[in-house]
N, C-alpha and C. Protein backbone atom coordinates (compact mmCIF):
# COMPACT_ATOMS: atom_id res chain seq x y z
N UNK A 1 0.84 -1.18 0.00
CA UNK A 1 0.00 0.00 0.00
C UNK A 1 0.88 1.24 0.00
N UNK A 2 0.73 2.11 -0.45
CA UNK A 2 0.88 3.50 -0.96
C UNK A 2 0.78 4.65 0.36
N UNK A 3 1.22 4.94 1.26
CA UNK A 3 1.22 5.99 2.55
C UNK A 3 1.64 6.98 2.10
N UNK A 4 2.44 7.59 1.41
CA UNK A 4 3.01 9.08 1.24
C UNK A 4 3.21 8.87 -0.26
N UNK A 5 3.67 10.63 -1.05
CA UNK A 5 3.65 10.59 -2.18
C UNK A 5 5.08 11.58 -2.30
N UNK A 6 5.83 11.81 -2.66
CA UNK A 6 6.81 13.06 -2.63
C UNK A 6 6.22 14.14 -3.67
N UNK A 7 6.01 15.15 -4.09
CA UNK A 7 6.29 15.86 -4.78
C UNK A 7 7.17 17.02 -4.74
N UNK A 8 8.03 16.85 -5.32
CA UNK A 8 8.86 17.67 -5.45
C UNK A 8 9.91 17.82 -4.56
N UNK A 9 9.82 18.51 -3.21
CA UNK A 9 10.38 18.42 -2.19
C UNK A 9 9.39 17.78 -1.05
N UNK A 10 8.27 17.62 -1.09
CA UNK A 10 7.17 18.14 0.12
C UNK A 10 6.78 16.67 0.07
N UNK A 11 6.41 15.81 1.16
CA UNK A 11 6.57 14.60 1.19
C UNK A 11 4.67 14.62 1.92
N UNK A 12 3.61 13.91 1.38
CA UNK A 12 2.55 14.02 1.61
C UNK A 12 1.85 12.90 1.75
N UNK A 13 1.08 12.98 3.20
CA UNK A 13 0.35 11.79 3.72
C UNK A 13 -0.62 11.20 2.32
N UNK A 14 -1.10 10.22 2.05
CA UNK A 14 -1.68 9.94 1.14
C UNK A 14 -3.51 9.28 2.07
N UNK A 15 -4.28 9.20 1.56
CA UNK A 15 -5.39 7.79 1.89
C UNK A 15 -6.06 7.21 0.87
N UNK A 16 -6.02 7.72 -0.17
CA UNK A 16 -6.37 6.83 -1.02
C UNK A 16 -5.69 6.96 -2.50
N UNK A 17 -5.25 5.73 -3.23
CA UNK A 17 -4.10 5.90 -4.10
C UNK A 17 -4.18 4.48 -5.24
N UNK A 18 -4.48 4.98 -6.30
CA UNK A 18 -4.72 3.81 -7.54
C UNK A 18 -3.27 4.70 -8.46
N UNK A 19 -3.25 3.23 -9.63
CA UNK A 19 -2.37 3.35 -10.85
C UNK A 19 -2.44 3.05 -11.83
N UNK A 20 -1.63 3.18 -12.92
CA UNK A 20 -2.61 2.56 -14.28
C UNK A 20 -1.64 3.02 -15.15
N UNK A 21 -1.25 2.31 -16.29
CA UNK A 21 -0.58 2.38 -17.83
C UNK A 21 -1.73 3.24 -18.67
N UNK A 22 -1.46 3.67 -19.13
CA UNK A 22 -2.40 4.17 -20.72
C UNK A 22 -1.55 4.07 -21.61
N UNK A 23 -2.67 3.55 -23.25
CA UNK A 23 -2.06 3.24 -24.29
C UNK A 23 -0.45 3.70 -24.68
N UNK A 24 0.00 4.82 -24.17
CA UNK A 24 1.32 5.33 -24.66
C UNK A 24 2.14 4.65 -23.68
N UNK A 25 2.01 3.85 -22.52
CA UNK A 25 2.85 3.18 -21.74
C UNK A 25 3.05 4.26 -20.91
N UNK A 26 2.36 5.29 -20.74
CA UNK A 26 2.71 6.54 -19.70
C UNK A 26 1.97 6.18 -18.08
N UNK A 27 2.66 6.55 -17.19
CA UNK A 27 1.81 6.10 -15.84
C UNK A 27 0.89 7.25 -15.25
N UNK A 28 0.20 6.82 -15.08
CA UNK A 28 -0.85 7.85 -13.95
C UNK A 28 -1.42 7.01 -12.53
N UNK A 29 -1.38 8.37 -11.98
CA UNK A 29 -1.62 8.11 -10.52
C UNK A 29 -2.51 9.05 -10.19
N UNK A 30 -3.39 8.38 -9.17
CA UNK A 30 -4.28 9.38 -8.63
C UNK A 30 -4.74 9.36 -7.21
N UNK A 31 -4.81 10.11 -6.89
CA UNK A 31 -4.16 10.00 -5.17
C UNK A 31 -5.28 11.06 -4.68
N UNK A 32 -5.33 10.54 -2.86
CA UNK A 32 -6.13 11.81 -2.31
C UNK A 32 -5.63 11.88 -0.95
N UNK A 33 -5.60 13.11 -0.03
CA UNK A 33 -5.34 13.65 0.60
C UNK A 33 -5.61 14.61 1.23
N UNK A 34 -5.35 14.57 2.68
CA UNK A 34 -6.24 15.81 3.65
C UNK A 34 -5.20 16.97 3.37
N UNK A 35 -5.66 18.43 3.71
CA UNK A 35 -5.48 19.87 3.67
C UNK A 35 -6.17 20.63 4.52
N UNK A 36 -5.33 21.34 5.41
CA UNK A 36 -5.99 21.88 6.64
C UNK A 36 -5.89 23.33 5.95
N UNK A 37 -7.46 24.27 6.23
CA UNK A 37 -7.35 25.24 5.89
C UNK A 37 -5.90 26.15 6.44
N UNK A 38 -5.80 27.08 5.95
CA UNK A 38 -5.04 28.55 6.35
C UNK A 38 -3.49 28.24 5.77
N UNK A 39 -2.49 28.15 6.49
CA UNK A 39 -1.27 28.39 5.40
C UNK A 39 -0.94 26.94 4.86
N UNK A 40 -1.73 25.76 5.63
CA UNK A 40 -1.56 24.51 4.63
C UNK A 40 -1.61 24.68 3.51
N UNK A 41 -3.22 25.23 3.55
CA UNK A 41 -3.69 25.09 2.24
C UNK A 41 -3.02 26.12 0.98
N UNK A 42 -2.14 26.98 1.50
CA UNK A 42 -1.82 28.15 1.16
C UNK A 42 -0.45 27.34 0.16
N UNK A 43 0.14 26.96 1.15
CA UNK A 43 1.39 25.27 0.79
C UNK A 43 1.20 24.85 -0.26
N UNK A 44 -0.34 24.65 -0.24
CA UNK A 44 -0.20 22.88 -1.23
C UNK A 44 -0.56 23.76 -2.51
N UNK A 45 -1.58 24.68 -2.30
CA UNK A 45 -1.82 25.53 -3.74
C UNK A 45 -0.57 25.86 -4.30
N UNK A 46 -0.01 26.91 -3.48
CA UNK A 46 0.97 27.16 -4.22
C UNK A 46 2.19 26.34 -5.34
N UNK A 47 2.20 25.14 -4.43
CA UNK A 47 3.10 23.86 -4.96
C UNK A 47 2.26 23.35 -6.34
N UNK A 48 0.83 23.55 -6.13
CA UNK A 48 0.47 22.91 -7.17
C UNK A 48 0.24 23.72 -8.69
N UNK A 49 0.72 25.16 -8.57
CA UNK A 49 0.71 26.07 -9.80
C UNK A 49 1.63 25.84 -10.67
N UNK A 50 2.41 24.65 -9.87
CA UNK A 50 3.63 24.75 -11.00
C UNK A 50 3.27 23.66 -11.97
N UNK A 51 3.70 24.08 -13.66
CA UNK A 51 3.58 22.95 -14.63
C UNK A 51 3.98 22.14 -14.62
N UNK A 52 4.87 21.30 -14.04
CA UNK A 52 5.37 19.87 -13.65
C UNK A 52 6.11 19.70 -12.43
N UNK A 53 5.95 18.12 -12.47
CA UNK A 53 6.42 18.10 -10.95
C UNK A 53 7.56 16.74 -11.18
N UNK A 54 8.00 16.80 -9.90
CA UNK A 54 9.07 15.76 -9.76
C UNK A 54 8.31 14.55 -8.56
N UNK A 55 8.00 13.57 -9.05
CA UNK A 55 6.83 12.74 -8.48
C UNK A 55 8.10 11.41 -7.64
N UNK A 56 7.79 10.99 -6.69
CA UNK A 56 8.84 9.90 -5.92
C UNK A 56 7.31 9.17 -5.22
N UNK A 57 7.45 8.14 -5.33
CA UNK A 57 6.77 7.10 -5.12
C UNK A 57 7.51 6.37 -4.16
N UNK A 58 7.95 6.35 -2.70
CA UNK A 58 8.98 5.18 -2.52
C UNK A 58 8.16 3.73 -1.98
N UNK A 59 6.85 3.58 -2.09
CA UNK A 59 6.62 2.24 -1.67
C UNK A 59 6.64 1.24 -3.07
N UNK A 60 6.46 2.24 -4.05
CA UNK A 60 6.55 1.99 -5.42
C UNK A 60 7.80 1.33 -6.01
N UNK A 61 9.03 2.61 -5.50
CA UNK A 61 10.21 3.03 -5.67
C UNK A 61 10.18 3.46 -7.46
N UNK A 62 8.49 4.21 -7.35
CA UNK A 62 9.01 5.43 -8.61
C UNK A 62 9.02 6.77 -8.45
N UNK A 63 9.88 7.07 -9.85
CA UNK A 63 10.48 8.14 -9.97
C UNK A 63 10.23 9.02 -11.04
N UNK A 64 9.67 10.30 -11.63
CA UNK A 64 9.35 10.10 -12.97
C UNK A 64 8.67 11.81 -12.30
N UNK A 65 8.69 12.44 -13.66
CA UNK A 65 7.93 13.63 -13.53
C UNK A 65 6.62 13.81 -14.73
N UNK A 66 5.82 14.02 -13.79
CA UNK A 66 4.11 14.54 -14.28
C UNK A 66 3.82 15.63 -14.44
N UNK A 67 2.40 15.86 -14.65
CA UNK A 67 1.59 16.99 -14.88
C UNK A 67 0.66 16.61 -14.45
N UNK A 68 -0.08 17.70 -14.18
CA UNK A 68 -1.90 17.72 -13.32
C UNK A 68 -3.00 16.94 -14.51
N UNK A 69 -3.58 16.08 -15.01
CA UNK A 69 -4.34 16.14 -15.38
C UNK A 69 -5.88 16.12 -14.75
N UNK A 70 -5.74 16.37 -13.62
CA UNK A 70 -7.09 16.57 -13.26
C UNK A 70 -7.14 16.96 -11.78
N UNK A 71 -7.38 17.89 -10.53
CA UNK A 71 -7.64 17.86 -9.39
C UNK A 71 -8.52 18.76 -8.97
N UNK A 72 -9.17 18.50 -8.04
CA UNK A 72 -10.15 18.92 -7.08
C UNK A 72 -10.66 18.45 -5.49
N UNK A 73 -11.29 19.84 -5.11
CA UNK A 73 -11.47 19.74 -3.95
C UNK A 73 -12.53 19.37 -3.37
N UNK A 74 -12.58 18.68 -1.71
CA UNK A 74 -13.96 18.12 -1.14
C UNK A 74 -15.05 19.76 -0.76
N UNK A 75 -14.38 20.72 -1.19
CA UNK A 75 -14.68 22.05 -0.55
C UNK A 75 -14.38 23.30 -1.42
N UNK A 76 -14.83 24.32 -1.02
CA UNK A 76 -14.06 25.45 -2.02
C UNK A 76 -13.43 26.55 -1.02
N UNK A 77 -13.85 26.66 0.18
CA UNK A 77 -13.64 27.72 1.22
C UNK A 77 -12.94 27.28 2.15
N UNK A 78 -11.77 28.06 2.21
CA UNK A 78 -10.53 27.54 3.10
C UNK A 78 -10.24 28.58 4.00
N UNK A 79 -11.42 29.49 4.12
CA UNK A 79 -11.14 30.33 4.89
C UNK A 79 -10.34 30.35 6.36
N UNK A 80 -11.44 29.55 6.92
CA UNK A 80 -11.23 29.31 8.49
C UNK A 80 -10.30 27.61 8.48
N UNK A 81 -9.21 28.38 9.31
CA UNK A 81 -7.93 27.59 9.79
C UNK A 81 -8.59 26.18 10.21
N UNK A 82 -9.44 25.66 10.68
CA UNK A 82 -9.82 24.32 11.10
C UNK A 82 -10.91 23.66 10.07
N UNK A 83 -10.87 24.16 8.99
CA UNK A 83 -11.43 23.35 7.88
C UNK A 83 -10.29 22.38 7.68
N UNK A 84 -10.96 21.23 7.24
CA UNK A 84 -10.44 19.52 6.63
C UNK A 84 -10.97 20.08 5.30
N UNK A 85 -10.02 19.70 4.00
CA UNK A 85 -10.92 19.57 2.97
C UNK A 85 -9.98 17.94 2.53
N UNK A 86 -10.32 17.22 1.70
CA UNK A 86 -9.77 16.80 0.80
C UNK A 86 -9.41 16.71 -0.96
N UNK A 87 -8.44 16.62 -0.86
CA UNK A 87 -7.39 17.04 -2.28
C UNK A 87 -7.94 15.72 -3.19
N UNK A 88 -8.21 15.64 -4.28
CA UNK A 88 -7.72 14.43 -5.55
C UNK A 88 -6.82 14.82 -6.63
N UNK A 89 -5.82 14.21 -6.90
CA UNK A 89 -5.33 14.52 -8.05
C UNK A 89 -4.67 13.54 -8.99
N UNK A 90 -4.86 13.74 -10.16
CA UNK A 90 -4.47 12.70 -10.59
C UNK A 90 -2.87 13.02 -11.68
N UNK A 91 -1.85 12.50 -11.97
CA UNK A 91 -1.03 12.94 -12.39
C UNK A 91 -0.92 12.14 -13.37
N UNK A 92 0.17 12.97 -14.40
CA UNK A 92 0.39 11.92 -15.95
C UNK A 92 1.58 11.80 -16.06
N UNK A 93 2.24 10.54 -16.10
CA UNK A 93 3.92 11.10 -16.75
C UNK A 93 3.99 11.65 -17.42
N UNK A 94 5.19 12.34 -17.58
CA UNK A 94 5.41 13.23 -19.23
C UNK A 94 6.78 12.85 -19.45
């Protein structure tokens, strides 16, 4: 099973986590994860503006850099510091 995900530098609890080939032999992953409102969430946005990422898998032991093809939230308002939301995202090799 799949517990954490690396991106980039930032090493992230995981709870739920599938995988999969598509026709080009490219991998995707799609993963979900808690986000505590206020500068968490401030964290993970920011990390996630960038166009690719450097993806580390170590229960996997992969390695490989993606792109966003798809994420969203259990919520939209992150106002107040003791909101839970949860993250999905799914990534593509490139």
């Amino acid at each position: 099973m799949v517990s954490a995900i690396k991106i980039n530098d930032r090493t992230i609890n995981i709870t739920q986590f599938q995988e999969e080939y598509n026709k080009q032999s490219k991998y995707t992953i799609r993963f979900s994860f808690h986000v505590k409102g206020g500068l968490e969430y401030h964290d993970i946005t920011a990390l996630l503006y960038n166009d690719s990422f450097h993806i580390v898998i170590p229960d996997r032991k992969r390695d490989f850099t993606a792109v966003i093809q798809e994420y969203y939230t259990s919520i939209g308002d992150f106002a107040d510091e003791d909101t839970t939301a949860t993250f999905t995202l799914t990534l593509l090799e490139i």
